[in-house]
Structure formats: structure tokens, C-alpha cells
Protein backbone atom coordinates (compact mmCIF):
# COMPACT_ATOMS: atom_id res chain seq x y z
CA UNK A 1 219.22 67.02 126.20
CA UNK A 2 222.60 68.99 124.59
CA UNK A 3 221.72 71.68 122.22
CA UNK A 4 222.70 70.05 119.23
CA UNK A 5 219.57 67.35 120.25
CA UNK A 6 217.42 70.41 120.59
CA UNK A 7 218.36 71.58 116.86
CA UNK A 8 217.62 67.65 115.26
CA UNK A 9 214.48 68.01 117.02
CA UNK A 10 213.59 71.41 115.84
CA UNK A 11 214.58 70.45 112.12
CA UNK A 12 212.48 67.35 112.44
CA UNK A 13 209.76 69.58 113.24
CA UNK A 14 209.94 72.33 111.14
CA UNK A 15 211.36 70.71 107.71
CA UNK A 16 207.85 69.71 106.69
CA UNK A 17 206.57 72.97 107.75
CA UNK A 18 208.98 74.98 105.47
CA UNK A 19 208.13 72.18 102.66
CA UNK A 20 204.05 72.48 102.90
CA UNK A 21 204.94 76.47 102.91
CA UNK A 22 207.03 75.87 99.68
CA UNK A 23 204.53 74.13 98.00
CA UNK A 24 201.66 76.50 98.72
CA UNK A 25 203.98 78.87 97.51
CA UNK A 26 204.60 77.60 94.04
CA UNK A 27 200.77 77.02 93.99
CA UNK A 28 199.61 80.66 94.63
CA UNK A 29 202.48 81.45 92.13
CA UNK A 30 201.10 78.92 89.60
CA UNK A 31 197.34 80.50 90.34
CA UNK A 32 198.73 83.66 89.82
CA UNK A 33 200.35 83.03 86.22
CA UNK A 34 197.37 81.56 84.78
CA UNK A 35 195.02 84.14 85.87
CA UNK A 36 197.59 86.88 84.19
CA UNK A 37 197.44 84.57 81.22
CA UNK A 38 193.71 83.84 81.01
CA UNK A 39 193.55 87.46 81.90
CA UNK A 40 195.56 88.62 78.72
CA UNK A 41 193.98 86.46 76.50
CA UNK A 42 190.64 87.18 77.61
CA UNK A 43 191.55 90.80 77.04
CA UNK A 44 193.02 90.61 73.65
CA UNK A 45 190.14 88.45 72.37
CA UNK A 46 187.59 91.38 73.34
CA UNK A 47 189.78 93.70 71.24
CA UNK A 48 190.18 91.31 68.28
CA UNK A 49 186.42 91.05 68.16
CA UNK A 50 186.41 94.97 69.10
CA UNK A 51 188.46 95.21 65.59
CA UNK A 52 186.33 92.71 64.13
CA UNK A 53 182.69 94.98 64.39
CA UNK A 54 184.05 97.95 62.40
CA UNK A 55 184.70 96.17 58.44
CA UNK A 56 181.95 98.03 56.72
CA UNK A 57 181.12 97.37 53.24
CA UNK A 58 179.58 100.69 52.16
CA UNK A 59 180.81 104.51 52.99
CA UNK A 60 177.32 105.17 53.93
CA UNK A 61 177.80 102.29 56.98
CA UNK A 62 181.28 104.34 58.29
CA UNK A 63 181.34 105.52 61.54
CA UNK A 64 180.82 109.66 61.72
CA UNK A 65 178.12 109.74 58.67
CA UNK A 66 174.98 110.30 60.61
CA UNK A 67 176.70 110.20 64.26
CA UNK A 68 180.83 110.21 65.56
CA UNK A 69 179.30 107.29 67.18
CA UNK A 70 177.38 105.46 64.50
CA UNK A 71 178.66 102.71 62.74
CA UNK A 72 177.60 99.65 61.06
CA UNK A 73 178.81 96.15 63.05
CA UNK A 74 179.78 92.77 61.76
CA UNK A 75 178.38 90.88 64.79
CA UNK A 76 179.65 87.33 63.00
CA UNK A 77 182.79 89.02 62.37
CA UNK A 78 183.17 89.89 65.76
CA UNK A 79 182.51 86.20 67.59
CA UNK A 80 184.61 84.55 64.71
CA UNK A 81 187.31 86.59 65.67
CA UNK A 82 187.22 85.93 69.47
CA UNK A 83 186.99 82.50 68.85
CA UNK A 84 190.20 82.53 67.05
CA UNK A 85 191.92 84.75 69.28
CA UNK A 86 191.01 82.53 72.35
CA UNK A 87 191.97 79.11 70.55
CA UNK A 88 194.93 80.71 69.68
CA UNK A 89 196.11 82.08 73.24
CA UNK A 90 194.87 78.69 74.82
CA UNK A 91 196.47 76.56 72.19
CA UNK A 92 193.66 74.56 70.63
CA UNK A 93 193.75 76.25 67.60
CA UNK A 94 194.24 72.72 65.73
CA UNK A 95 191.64 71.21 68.17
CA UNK A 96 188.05 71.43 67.30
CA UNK A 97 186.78 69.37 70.47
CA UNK A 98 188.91 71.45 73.06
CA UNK A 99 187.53 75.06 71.36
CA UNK A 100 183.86 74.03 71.27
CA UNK A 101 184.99 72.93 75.11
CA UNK A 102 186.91 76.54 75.61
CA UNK A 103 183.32 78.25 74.78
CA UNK A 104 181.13 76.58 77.42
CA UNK A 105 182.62 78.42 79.58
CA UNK A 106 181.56 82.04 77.96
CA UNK A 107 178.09 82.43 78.92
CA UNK A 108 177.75 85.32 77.19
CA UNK A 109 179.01 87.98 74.54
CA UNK A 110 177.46 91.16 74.04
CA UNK A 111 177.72 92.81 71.36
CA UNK A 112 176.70 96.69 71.99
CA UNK A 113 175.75 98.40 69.09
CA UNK A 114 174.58 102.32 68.60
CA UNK A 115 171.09 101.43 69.07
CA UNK A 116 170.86 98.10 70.35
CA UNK A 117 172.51 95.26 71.67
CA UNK A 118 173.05 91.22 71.06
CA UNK A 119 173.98 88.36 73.02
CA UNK A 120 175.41 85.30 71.82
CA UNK A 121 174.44 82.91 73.81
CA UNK A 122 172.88 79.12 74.61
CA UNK A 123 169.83 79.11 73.03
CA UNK A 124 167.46 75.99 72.76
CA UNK A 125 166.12 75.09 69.22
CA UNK A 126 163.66 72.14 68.23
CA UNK A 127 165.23 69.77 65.93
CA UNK A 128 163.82 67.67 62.48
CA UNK A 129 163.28 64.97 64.86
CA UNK A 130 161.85 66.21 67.32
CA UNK A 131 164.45 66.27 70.14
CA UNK A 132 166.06 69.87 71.05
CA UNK A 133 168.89 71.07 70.61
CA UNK A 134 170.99 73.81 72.63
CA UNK A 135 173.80 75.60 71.26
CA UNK A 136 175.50 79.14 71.43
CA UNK A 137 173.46 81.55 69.14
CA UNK A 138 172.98 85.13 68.57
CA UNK A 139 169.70 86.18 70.18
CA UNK A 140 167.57 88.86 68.17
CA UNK A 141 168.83 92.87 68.49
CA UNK A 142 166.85 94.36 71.27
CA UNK A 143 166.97 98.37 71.38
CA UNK A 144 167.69 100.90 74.22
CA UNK A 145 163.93 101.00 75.12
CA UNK A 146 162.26 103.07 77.68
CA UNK A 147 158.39 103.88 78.16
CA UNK A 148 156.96 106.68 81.19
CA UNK A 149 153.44 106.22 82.82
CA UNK A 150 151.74 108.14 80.19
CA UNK A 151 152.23 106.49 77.66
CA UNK A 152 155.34 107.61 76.23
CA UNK A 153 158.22 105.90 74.48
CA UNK A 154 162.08 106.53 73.58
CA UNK A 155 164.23 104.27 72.09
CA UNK A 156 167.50 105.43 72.74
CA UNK A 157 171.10 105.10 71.10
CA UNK A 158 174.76 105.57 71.98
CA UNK A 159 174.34 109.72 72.04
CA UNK A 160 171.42 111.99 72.09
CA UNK A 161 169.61 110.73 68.96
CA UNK A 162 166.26 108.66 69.45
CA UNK A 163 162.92 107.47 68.22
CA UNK A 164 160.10 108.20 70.33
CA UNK A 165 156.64 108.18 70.33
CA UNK A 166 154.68 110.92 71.78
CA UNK A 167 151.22 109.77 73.04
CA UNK A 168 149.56 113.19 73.35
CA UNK A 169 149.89 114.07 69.45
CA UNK A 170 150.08 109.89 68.47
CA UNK A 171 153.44 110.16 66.72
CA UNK A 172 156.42 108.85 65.88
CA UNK A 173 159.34 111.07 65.57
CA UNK A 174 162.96 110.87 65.38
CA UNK A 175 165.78 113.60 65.61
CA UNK A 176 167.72 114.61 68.60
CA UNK A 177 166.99 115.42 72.13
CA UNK A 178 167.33 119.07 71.83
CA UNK A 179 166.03 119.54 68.90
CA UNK A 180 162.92 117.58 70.04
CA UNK A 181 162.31 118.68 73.15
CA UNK A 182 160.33 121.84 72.16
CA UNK A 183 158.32 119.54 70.02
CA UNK A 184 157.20 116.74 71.91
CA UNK A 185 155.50 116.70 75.25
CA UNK A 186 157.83 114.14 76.76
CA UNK A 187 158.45 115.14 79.89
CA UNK A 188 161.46 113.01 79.35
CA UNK A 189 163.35 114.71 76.58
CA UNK A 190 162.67 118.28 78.79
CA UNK A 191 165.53 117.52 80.94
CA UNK A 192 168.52 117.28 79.03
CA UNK A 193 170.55 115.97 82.38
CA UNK A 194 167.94 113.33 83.25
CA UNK A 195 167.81 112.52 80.13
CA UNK A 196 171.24 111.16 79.89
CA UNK A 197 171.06 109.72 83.49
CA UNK A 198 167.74 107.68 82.23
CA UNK A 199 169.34 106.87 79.05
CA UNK A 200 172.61 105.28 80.71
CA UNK A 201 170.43 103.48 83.47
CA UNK A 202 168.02 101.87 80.59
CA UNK A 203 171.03 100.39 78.50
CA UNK A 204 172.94 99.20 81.52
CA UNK A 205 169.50 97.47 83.15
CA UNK A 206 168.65 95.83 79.96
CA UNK A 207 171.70 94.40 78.86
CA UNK A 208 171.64 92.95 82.70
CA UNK A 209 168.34 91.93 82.83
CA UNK A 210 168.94 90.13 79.84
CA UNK A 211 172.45 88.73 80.92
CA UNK A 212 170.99 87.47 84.37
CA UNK A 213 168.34 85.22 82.61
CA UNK A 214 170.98 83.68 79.85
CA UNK A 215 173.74 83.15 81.92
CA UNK A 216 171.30 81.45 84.58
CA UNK A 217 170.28 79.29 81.02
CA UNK A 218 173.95 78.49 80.45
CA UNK A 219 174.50 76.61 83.82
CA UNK A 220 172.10 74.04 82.89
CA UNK A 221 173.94 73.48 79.41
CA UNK A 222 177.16 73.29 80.99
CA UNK A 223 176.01 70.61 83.30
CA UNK A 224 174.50 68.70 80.94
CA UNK A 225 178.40 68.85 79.22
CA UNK A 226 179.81 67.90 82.97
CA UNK A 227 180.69 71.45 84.28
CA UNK A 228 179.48 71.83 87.91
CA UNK A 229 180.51 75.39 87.91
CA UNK A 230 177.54 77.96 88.86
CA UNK A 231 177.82 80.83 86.05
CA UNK A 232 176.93 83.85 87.46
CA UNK A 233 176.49 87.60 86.48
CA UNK A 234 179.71 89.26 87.74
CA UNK A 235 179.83 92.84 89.65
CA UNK A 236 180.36 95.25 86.91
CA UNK A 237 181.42 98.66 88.31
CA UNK A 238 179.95 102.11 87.11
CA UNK A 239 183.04 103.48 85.25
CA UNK A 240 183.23 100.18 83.67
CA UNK A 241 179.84 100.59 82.48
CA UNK A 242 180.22 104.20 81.46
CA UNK A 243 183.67 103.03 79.60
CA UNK A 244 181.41 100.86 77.77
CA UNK A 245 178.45 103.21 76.80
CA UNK A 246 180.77 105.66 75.67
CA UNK A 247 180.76 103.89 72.24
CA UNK A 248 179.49 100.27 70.24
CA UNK A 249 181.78 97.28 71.48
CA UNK A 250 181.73 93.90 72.96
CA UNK A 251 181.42 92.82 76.32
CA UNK A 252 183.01 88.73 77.08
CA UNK A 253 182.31 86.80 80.08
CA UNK A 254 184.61 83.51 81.03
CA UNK A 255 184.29 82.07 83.69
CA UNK A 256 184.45 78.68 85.63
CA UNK A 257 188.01 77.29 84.55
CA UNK A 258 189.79 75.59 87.49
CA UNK A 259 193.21 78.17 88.53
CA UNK A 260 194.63 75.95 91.60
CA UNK A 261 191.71 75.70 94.21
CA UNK A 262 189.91 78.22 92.72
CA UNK A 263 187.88 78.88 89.39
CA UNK A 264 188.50 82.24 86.99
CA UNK A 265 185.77 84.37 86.48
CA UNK A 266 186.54 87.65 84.72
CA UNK A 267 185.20 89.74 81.63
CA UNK A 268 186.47 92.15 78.79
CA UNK A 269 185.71 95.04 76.95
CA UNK A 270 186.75 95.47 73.52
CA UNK A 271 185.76 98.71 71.60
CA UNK A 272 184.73 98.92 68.05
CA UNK A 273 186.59 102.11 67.13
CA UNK A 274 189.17 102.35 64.62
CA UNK A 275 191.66 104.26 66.72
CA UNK A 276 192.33 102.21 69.64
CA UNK A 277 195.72 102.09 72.26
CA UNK A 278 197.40 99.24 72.95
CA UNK A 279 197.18 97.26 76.16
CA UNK A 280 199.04 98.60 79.08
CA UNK A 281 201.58 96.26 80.86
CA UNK A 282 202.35 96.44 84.55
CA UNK A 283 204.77 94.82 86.95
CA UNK A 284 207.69 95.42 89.22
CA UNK A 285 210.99 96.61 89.78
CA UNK A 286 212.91 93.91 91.23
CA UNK A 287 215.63 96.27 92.42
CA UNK A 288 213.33 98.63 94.08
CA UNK A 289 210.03 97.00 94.64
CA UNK A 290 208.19 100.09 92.59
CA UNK A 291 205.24 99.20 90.35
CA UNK A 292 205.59 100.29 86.84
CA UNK A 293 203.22 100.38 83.97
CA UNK A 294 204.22 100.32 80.16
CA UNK A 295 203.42 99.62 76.31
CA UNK A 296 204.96 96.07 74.58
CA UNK A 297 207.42 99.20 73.42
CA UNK A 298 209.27 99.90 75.89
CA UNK A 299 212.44 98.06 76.61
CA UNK A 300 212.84 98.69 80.70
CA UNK A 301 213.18 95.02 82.30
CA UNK A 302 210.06 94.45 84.23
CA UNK A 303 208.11 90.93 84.53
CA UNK A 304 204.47 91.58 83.33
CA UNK A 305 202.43 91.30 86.12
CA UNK A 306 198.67 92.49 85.09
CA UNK A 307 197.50 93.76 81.77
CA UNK A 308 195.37 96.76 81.66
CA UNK A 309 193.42 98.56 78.60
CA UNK A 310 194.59 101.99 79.87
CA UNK A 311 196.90 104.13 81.85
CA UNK A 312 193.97 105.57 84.24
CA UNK A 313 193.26 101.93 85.18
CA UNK A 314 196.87 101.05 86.18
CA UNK A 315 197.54 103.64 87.84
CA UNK A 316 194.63 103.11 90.11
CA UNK A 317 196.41 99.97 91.30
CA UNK A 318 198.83 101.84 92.23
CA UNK A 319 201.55 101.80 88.87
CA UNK A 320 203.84 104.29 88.11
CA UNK A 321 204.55 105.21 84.15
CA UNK A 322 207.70 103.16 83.84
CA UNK A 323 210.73 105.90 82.76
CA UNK A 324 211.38 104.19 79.82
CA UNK A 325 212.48 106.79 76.88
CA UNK A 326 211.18 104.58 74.23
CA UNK A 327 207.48 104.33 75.43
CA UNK A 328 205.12 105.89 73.17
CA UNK A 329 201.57 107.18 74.96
């Protein structure tokens, strides 16, 4: 055979490769802008219902009266503001059906409070008639609880104030955990290191706890709706969790929409604070391949890539703090 027979044959061959390799291209590209999007919006509805925890009525319910970490929370506030904020960023704000669809696939919200939390969640009521009815509730406020083998208990909040009960002297007390530590015979409150450590490890394992058992609820509600989906209780990493300790804020799960072959699953955390940054953009210098991050500010030409709540976090990934003059941090 000549060699120009050799190249028809080659191009036969290899044209439908290139084309399969095209389209699996503009797939993982499509995958890729919809978990950015879902990603963002996801993010910004945790800080609109953040936002949403902190409209106190009273100046006795502002935060810094009793505790810099103390502060009165609008929990309805809160999950009507998410669930504008995600119609909104998934366009069906003008479609009832499609939103009440949007939330089946948010298991959960928790809202952490100083010294307590909530999840909204499926929750099974019995109706007039009888037949039962499941729908997306708050659950009642559990607190930071904790009890040793003798007897003792603490409920805990967001810093070193508590309520315990000491079982020696059959008391309740409150105060904080230095004051009360020469008081009480707690063996707990002696330790003002393990304290914290025990405090941290009894919020994180009851929110869990908790989240495990609704979320495991919520599967059988969304297949009774036609989602075959398993909703599961993501990985959440330590700094994550000490991120979200550090002060009252809401934690949102959503998971199980279809992204190519694959289904999202991700969660947010939205702080209740008044004083709050702005999410962090990140993406890529076409020109020289470096990784950037910046604010909505800045001006430098870079295709958002991921969105991050702070500068610590996108620089992990490995972003540089884009040299743009009119960037504000």
C-alpha cells in the first residue's frame, strides 16, 4: 500500500477516537461548571442564612451582652433565607413545584447555636385522618450535653460558660469553667485543656450522631418522591469542624443531583456574625498557567474556577493572592 493509503487508513481509524475524546471532554468540562455553580450557590445560601440568624429584636438578645459569642438566632429566618437564595441561584424562584423538589435533596440544616443546636429536617407527623405525613421540620433544640461515670453533668456552650450539675453537693450551678472549678468537684471542669478537648468532641459527636440517623430518615422520603440517590453523612474534616465551633452558624448538606455521570454531594458553612468577608474567588492565568485567588473586587482577568470562604483555604489548593491593586483583604 502507498503512504497516502496508510494515512486514509489511519484517519479512518483515529477520527472517531479524537471525536469520543472530544466529547468526553466537553462532558468533564460541563461536570465541572455545574459543580462550581452548585458549589457557589450552595455556598452563598449558607451565608444568606448565616446573615439571616443574627436580626435580634431586643439589645438584651445582641451578640457580646453576656458572651462575644452569645447571640440570639432567628432559626426561621435562617431556612427562609436559604430557600430563597437557592431558588434564586437555581432559577425556580417563580416555581413552587421545582423548589419544594430543590429541597429533597438537603437532608439536613443545622443550625448551631451558643448552646445548642437544630436540624431541619424530614420529620414524620400523624395527620387528622389518620394517615402520616413527612415533611422537612425543625426538630426540638438539643444542648451540648455531657455526663462522667459519677454522676456528673455539663451542658456546654460555644466558650467556657456551662450549666452543670455536681452530684457530690446535688446542685445545679452555672458560671464559667474557671471560676467553677474550685467550686465543684467535677473532675471535668479541673482541667481547663481537657475541658475544651471534651467540650469540642461532645458538640461535634452529637450534631453527628444526630445527622447520621436523619439523613438515613431522608433516603426513605426521597424514594418515596422517586430519588434513588443514597444520602449519606459526608467526611467533615477537623478544621472544618473547629471553623464551625468557633461561633453559632449553619451547617447545609445537598446532595444527590445528577452532574454528568456522577451525583453532587457537598456542604456549607455560613456564620452568624455580623462582620463577615466575602467569598474568595480562584482560577487561572491563562498566559502563565499560575493559580490566583481574589475578591468580586478585583479587576485582574481570571475565569472563576472554585469559590472559597477564605484566603487560608485557597491557598491550600495551591492559589496565589492574585496582584491585583484594587483587591481589598
Amino acid at each position: 500500500m502507498k503512504i497516502t493509503d496508510w494515512a486514509v487508513v489511519f484517519l479512518l481509524i483515529i477520527s472517531p477516537l479524537l471525536w469520543i475524546s472530544q466529547l468526553q471532554t466537553e462532558d468533564l468540562q460541563e461536570v465541572n461548571r455545574l459543580q462550581i455553580q452548585y458549589t457557589t450557590s450552595l455556598r452563598t445560601a449558607a451565608q444568606d442564612g448565616g446573615s439571616a440568624l443574627n436580626l435580634n429584636e431586643l439589645q438584651i438578645f445582641e451578640s457580646g451582652y453576656t458572651s462575644d459569642k452569645f447571640m440570639r438566632t432567628d432559626k426561621e429566618a435562617a431556612i427562609l433565607a436559604i430557600q430563597h437564595s437557592l431558588a434564586l441561584n437555581f432559577g425556580v424562584d417563580d416555581d413552587p413545584l421545582a423548589q419544594k423538589m430543590l429541597m429533597v435533596y438537603i437532608p439536613a440544616i443545622v443550625v448551631i447555636d451558643y448552646d445548642g443546636y437544630s436540624i431541619y429536617a424530614v420529620e414524620e407527623s400523624i395527620a387528622t385522618d389518620g394517615s402520616i405525613i413527612a415533611e422537612q421540620r425543625f426538630h426540638p433544640k438539643k444542648p451540648y450535653t455531657y455526663a462522667d461515670e459519677w454522676g456528673n453533668s455539663v451542658a456546654f456552650t460555644m466558650d467556657n460558660y456551662l450549666i452543670a450539675y455536681d452530684a457530690l453537693r446535688n446542685e445545679w450551678v452555672n458560671g464559667l469553667q474557671e471560676e467553677l472549678r474550685s467550686e465543684l468537684s467535677i473532675p471535668l471542669l479541673q482541667d481547663s485543656e481537657k475541658f475544651q478537648q471534651v467540650r469540642r468532641s461532645v458538640i461535634v459527636r452529637s450534631i453527628e450522631d444526630d445527622l447520621a440517623v436523619v439523613i438515613n430518615r431522608h433516603n426513605k422520603y426521597a424514594r418515596d418522591l422517586g430519588v434513588t440517590y443514597t444520602f449519606t453523612l459526608p467526611v467533615i474534616s477537623q478544621e472544618e469542624w473547629n471553623n464551625t465551633l468557633d461561633d453559632v452558624g449553619v451547617l447545609i448538606f445537598l446532595q444527590g443531583i445528577p452532574v454528568g455521570d456522577r451525583y453532587y454531594n457537598n456542604y456549607a458553612l455560613g456564620g452568624g456574625r455580623l462582620v463577615r468577608g466575602h467569598p474568595i474567588l480562584a482560577g487561572t492565568d491563562n498566559d502563565t498557567g499560575i493559580k490566583y485567588y481574589f475578591r468580586d473586587s478585583c479587576t485582574a482577568p481570571y475565569k472563576t474556577e472554585e469559590v472559597f470562604t477564605n484566603e487560608r483555604d485557597a491557598a491550600a489548593k495551591g492559589y496565589f493572592e492574585a496582584p491585583c491593586p484594587r483587591n481589598t483583604f
